[in-house]
C-alpha atoms as a PDB file:
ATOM      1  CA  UNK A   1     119.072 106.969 100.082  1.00  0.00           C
ATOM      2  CA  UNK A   2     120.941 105.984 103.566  1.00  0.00           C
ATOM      3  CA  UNK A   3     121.446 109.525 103.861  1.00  0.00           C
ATOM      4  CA  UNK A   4     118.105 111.266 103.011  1.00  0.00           C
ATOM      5  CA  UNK A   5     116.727 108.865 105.815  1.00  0.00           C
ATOM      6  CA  UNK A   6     119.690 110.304 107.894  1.00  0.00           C
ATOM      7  CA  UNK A   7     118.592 113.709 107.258  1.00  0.00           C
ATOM      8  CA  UNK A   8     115.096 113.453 108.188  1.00  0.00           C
ATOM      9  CA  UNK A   9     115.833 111.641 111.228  1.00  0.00           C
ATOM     10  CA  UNK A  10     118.027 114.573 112.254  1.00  0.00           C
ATOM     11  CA  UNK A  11     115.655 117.205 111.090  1.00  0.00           C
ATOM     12  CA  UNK A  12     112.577 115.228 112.984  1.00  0.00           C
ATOM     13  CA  UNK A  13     114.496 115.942 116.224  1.00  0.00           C
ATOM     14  CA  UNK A  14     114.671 119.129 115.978  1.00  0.00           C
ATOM     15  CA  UNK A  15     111.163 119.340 115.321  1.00  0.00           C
ATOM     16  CA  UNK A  16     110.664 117.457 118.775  1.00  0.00           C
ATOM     17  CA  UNK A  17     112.654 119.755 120.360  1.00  0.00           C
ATOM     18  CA  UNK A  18     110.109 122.683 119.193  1.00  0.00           C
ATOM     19  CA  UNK A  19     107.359 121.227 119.582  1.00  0.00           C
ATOM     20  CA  UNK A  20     108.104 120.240 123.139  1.00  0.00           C
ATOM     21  CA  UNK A  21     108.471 124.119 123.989  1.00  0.00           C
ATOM     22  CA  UNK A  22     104.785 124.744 122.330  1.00  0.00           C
ATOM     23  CA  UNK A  23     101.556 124.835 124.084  1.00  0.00           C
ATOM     24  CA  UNK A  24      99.210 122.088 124.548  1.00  0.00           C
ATOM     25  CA  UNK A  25      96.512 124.536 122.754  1.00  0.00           C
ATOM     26  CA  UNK A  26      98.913 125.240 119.587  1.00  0.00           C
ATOM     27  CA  UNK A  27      99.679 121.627 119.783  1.00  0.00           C
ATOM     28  CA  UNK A  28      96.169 120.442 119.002  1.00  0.00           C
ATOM     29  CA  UNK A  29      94.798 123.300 117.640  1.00  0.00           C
ATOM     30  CA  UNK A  30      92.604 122.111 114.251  1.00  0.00           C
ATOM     31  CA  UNK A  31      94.206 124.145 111.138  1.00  0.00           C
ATOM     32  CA  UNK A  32      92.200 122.510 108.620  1.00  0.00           C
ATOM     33  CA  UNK A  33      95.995 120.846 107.140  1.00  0.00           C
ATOM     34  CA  UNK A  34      96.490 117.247 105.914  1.00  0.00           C
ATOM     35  CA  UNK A  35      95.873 115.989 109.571  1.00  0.00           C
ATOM     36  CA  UNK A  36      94.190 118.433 111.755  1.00  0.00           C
ATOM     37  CA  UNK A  37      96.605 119.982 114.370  1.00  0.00           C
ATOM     38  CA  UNK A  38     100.575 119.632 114.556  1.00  0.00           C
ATOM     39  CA  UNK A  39     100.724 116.452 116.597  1.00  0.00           C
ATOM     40  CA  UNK A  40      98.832 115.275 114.326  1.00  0.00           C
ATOM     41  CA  UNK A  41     101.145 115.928 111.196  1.00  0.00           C
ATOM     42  CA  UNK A  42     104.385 114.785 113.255  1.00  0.00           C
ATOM     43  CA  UNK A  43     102.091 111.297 113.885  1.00  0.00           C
ATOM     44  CA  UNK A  44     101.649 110.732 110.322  1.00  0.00           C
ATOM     45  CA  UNK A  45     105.489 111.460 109.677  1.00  0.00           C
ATOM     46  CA  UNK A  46     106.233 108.792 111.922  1.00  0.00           C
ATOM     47  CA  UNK A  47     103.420 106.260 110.918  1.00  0.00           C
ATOM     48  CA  UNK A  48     104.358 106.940 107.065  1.00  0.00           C
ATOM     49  CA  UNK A  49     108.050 105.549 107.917  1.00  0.00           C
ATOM     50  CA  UNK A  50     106.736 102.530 110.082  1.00  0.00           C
ATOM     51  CA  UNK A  51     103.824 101.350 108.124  1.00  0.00           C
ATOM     52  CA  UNK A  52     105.542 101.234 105.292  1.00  0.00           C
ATOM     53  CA  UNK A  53     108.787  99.454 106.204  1.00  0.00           C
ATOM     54  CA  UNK A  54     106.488  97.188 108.221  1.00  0.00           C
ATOM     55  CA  UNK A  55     104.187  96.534 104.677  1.00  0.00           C
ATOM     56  CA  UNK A  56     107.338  95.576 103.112  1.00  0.00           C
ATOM     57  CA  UNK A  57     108.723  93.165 105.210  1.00  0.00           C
ATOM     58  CA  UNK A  58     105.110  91.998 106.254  1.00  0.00           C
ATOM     59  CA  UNK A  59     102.607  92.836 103.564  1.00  0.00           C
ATOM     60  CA  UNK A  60     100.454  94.156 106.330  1.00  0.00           C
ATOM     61  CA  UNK A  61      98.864  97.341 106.942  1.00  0.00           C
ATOM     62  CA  UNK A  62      99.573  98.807 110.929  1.00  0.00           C
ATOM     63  CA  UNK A  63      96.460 101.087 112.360  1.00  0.00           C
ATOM     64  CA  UNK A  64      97.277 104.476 112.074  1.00  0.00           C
ATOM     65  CA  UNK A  65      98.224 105.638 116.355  1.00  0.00           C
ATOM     66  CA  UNK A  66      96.162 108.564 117.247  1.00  0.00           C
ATOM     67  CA  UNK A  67      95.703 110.834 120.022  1.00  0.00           C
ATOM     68  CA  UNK A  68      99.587 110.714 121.121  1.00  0.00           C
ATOM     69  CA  UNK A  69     101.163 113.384 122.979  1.00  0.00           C
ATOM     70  CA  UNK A  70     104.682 115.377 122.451  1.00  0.00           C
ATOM     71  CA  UNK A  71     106.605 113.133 124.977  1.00  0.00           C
ATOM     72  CA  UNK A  72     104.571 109.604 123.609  1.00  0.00           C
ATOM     73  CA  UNK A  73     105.671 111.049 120.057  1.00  0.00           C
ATOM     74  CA  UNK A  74     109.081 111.312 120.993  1.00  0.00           C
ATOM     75  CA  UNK A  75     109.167 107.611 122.235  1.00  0.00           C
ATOM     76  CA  UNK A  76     107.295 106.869 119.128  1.00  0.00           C
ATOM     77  CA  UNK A  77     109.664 108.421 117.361  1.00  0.00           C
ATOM     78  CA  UNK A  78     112.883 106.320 118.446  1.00  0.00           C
ATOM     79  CA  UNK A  79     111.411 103.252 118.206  1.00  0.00           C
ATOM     80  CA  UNK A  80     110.393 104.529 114.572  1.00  0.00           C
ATOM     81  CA  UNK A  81     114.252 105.811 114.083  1.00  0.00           C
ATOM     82  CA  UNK A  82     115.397 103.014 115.664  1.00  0.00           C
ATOM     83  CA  UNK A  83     113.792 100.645 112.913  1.00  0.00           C
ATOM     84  CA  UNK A  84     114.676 102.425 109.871  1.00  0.00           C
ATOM     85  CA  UNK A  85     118.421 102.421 110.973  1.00  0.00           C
ATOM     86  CA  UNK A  86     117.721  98.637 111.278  1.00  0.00           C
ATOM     87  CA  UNK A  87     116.379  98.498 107.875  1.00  0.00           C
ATOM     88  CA  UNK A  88     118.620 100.433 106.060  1.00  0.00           C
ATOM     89  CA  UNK A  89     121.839  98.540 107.552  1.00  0.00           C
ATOM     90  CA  UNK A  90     119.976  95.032 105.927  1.00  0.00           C
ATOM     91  CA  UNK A  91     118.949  97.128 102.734  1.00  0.00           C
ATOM     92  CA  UNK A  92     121.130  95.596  99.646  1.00  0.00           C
ATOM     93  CA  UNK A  93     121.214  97.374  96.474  1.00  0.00           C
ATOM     94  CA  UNK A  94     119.182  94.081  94.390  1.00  0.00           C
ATOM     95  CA  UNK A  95     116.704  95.314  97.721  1.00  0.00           C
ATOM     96  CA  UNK A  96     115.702  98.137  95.688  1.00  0.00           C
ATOM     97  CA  UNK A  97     114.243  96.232  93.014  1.00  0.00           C
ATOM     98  CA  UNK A  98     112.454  93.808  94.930  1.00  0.00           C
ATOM     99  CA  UNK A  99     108.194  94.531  94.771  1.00  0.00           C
ATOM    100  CA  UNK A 100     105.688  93.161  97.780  1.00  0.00           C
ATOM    101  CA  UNK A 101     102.256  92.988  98.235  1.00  0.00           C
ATOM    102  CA  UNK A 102     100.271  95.430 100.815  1.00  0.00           C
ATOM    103  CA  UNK A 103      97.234  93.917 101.448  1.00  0.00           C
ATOM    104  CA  UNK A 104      94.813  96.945 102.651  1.00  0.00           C
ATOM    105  CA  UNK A 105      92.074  97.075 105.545  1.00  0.00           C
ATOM    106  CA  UNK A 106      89.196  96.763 102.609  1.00  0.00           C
ATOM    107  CA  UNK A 107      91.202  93.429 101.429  1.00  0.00           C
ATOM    108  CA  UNK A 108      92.423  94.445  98.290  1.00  0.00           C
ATOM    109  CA  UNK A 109      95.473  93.305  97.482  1.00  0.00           C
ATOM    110  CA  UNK A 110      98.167  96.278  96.204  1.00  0.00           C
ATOM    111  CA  UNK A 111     101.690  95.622  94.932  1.00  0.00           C
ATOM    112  CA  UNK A 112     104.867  98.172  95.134  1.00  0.00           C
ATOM    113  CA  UNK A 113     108.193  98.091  94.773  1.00  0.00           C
ATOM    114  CA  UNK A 114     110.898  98.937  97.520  1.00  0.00           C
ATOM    115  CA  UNK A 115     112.961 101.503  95.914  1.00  0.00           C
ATOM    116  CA  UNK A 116     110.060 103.583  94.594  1.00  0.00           C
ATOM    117  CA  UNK A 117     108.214 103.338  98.079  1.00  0.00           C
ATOM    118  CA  UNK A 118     111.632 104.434  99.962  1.00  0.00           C
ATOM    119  CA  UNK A 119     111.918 107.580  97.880  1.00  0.00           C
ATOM    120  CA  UNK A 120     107.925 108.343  98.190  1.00  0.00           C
ATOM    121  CA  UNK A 121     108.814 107.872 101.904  1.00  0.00           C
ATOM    122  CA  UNK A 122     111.388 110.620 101.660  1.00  0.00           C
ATOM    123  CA  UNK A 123     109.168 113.138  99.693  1.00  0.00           C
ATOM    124  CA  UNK A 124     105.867 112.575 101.914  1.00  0.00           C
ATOM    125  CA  UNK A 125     108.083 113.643 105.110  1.00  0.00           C
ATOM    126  CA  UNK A 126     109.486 116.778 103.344  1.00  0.00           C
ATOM    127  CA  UNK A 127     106.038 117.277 102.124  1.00  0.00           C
ATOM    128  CA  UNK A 128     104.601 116.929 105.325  1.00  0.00           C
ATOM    129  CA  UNK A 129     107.833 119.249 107.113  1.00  0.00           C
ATOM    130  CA  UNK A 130     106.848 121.959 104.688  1.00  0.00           C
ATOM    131  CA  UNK A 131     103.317 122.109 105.960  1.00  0.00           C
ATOM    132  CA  UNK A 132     104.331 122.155 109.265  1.00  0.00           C
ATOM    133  CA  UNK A 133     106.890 124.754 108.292  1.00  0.00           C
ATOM    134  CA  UNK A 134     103.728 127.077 107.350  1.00  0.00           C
ATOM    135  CA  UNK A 135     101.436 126.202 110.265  1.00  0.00           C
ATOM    136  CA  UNK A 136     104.138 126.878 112.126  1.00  0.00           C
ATOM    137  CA  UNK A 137     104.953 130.933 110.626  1.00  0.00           C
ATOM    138  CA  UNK A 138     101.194 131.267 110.628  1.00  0.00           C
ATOM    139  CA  UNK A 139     101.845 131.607 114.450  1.00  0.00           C
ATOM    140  CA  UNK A 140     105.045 132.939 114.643  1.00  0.00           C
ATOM    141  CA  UNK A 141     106.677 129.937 115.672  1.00  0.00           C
ATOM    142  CA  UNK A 142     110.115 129.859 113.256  1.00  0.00           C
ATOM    143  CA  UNK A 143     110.564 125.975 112.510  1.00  0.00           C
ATOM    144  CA  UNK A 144     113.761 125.031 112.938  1.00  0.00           C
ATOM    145  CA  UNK A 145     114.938 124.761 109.124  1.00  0.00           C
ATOM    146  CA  UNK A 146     117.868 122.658 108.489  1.00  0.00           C
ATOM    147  CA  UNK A 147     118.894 122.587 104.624  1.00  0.00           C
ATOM    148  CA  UNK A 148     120.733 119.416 103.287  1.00  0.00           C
ATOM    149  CA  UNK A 149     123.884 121.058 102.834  1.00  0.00           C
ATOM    150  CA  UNK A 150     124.243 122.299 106.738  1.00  0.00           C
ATOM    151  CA  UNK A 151     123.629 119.053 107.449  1.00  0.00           C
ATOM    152  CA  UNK A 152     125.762 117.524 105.047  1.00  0.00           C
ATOM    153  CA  UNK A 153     128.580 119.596 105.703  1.00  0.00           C
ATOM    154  CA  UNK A 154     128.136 118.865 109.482  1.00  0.00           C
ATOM    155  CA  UNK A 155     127.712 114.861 108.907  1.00  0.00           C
ATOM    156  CA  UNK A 156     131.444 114.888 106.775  1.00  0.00           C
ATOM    157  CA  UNK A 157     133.066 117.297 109.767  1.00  0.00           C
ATOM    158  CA  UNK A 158     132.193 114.438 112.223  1.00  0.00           C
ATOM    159  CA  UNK A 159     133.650 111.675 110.052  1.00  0.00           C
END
């Protein structure tokens, strides 16, 4: 799990370092998607990860950020790496079993448990990558695609 959080976290960068390069106007554009323009994709990403840690140690729900630009994203997006390297050094294997309690803006009360909500973590980013991947061709843009086993391979030639 360590290393599918790894593995996003690289990929993410990459992502930063294209959509740094992109227009303001392809930036925000509104393509009808999940979230309405790219920014606003890559700001879910990052609120997904945060929120969620943050519910588990907390049981509280964070406000969604809006509105951010590419270089408030990117500091956004430390602080966000930043805490799930945090978390996942603490994370114990008996973690993984553990539930907690979410309570919602409405006030309902939700329960979940940690290992379940990590791996949904992992699948709403690659989710979420995917449609980015597509917005992206739709304009010509070629994401910058890095499969598990480059990365992998790369990650084991550095040990």
């Amino acid at each position: 799990m360590r290393d599918f959080f790894a593995y996003n976290s690289f990929v993410r960068k990459k992502y930063a370092i294209v959509m740094g390069k992109l227009p303001g106007a392809t930036l925000t554009k509104d393509r009808g998607a999940s979230h309405p323009s790219l920014l606003d994709i890559w700001t879910h990403i990052l609120d997904v990860d945060r929120s969620w840690l943050h519910a588990s140690e907390t049981g509280e729900d964070l406000p969604a950020p809006e509105g951010l630009s590419v270089a408030q994203l990117r500091k956004f997006e430390k602080e966000v790496d930043e805490y799930i390297e945090s978390f996942m050094r603490r994370l114990k294997p008996k973690d993984l079993h553990k539930s907690f309690r979410l309570t919602t803006g409405d006030g309902s009360v939700l329960t979940f448990n940690l290992g379940e909500t990590l791996w949904h973590m992992i699948e709403e980013e690659l989710q979420h990558r995917g449609e980015l991947n597509a917005l992206l061709w739709q304009d010509d843009i070629e994401p910058p695609i890095i499969d598990w086993f480059a990365w992998k391979r790369a990650a084991v030639s550095k040990k």
